[in-house]
C-alpha atoms as a PDB file:
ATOM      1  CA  UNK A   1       0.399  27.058 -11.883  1.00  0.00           C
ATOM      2  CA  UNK A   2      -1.454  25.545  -8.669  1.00  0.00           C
ATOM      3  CA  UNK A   3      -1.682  21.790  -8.172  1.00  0.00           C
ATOM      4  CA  UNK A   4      -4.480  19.791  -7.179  1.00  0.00           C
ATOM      5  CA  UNK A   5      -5.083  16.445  -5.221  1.00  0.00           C
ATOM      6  CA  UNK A   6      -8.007  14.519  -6.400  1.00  0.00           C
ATOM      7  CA  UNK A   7      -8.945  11.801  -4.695  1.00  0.00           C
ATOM      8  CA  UNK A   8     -11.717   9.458  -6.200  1.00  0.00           C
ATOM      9  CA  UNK A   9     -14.635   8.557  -2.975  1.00  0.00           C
ATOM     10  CA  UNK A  10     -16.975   6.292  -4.874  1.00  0.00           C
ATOM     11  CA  UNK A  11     -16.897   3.544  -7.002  1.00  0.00           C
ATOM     12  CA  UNK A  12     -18.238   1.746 -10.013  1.00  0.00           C
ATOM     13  CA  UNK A  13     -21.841   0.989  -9.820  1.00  0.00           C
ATOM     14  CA  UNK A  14     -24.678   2.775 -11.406  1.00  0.00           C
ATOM     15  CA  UNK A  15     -21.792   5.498 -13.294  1.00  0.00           C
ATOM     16  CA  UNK A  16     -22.564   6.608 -16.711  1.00  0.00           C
ATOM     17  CA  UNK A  17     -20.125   5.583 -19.519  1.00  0.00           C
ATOM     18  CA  UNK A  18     -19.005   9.552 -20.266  1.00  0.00           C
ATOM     19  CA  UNK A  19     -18.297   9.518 -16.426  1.00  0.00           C
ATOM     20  CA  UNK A  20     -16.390   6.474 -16.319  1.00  0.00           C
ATOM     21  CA  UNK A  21     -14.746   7.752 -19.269  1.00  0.00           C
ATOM     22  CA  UNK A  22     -13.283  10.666 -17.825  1.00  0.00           C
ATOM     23  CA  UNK A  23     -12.659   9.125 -14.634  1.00  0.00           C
ATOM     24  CA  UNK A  24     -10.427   6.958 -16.777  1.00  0.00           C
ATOM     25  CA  UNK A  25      -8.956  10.456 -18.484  1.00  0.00           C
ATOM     26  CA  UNK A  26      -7.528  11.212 -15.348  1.00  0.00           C
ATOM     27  CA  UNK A  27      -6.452   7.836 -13.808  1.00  0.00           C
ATOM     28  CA  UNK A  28      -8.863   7.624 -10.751  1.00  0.00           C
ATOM     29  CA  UNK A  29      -9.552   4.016 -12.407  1.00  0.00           C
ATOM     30  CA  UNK A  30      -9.871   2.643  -8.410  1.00  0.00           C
ATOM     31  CA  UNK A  31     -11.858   4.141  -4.943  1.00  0.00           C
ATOM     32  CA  UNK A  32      -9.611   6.013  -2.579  1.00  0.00           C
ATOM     33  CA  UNK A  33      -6.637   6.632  -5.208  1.00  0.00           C
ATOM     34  CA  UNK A  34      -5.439  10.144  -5.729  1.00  0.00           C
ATOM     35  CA  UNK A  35      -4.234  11.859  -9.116  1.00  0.00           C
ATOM     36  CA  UNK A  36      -2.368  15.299  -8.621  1.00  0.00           C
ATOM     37  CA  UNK A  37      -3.075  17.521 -11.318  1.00  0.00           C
ATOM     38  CA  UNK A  38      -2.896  20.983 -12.874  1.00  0.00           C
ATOM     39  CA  UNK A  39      -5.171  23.378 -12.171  1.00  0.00           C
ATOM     40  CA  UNK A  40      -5.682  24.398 -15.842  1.00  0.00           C
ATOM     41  CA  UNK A  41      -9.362  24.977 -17.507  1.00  0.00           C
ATOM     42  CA  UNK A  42      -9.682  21.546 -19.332  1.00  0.00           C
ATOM     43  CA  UNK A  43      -9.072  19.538 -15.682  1.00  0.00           C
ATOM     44  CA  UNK A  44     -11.858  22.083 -13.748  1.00  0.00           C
ATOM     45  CA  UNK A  45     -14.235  21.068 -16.303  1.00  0.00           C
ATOM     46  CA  UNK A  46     -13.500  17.189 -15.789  1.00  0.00           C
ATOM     47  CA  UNK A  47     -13.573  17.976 -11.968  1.00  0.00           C
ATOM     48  CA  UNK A  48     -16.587  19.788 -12.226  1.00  0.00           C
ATOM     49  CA  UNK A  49     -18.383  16.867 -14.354  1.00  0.00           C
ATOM     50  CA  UNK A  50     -17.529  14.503 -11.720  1.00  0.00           C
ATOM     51  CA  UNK A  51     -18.004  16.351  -8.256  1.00  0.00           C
ATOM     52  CA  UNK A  52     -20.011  14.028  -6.820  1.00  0.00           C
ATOM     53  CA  UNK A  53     -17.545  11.336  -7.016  1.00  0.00           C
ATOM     54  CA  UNK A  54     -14.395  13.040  -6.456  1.00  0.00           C
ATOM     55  CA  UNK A  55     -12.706  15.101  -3.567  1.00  0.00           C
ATOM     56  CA  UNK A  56     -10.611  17.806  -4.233  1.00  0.00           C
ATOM     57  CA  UNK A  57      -7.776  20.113  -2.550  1.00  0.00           C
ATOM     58  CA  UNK A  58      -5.041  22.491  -3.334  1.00  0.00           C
ATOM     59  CA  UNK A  59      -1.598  20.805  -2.958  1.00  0.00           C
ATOM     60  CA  UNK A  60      -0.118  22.676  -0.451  1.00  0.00           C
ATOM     61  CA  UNK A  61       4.051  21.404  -0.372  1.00  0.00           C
ATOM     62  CA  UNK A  62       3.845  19.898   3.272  1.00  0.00           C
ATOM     63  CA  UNK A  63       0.877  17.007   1.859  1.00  0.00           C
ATOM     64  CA  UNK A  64       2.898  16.836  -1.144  1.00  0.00           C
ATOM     65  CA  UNK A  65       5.859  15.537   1.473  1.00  0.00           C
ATOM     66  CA  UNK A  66       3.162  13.457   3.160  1.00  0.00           C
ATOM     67  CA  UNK A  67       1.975  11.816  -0.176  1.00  0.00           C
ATOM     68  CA  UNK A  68       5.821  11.266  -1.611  1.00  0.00           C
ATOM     69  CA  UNK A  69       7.062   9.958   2.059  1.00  0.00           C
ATOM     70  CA  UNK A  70       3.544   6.990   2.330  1.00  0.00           C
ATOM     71  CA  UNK A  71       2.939   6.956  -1.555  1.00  0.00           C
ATOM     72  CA  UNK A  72       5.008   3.784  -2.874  1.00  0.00           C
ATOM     73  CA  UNK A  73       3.250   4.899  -6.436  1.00  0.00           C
ATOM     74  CA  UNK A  74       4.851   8.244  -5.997  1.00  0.00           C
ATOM     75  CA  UNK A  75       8.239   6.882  -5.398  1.00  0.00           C
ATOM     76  CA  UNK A  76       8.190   5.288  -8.344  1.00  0.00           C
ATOM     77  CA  UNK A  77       7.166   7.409 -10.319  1.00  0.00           C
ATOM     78  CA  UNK A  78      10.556   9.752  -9.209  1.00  0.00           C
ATOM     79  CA  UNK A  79      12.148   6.850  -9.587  1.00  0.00           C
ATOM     80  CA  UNK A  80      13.367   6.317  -5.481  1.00  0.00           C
ATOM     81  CA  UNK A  81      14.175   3.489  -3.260  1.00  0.00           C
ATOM     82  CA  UNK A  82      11.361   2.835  -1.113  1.00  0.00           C
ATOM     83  CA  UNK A  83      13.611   3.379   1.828  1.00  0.00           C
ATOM     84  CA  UNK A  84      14.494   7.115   0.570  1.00  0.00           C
ATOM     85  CA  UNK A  85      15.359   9.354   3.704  1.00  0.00           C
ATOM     86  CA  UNK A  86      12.760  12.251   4.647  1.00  0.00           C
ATOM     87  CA  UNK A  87      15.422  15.071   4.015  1.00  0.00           C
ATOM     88  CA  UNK A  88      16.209  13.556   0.319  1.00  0.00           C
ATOM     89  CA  UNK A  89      12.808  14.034  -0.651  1.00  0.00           C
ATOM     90  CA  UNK A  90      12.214  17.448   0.769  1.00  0.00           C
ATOM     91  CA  UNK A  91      15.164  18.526  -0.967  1.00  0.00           C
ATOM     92  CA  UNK A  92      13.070  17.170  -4.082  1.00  0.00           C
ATOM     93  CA  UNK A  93      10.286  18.570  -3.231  1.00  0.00           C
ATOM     94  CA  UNK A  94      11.989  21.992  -2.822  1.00  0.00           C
ATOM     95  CA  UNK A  95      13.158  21.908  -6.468  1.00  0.00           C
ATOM     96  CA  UNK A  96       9.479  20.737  -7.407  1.00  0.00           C
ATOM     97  CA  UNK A  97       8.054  24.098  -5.820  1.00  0.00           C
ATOM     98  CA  UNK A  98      10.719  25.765  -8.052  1.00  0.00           C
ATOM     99  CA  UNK A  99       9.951  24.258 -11.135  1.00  0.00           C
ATOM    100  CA  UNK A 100       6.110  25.067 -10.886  1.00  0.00           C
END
């Protein structure tokens, strides 16, 4: 299964509720934050619903490095110190390409 960056380009004003909604669905609740998700059916159709608002990408592994190594929200999601080495988390990233 692919992965997908998603990052949200416009903000607030004059968005329908079902939009806003769905933005919330997927945690773009701020402009310029980025969601990585699965490429699976139900997420195209959200994606699709909001194109105008939203820019999208296939995760390739060397931006996923990129996002974990700048992301503090990343790192804390995997649970890291914010200081965590470049070659620690490509050896997580590694097993990440595994898994998926």
């Amino acid at each position: 299964m692919n992965r997908i960056a998603v990052v949200r380009v416009r903000g607030r004003v004059d968005v329908k509720k079902d939009v806003q909604e769905t933005l919330k669905m997927l945690n773009l609740t701020k402009t310029n934050h980025c969601v990585i998700i699965d490429d699976r059916d139900s997420f195209v159709g959200m994606l699709q619903k909001l194109k105008i608002m939203l820019h999208t990408g296939r995760l390739i592994p060397i931006l996923c490095l990129n996002l974990l190594s700048n992301g503090e929200g990343l790192k804390g999601m995997l649970g890291l110190q914010r200081n965590t080495s470049r070659k620690k988390l490509e050896k997580i990233l590694n097993l990440f390409a595994k898994i998926s």
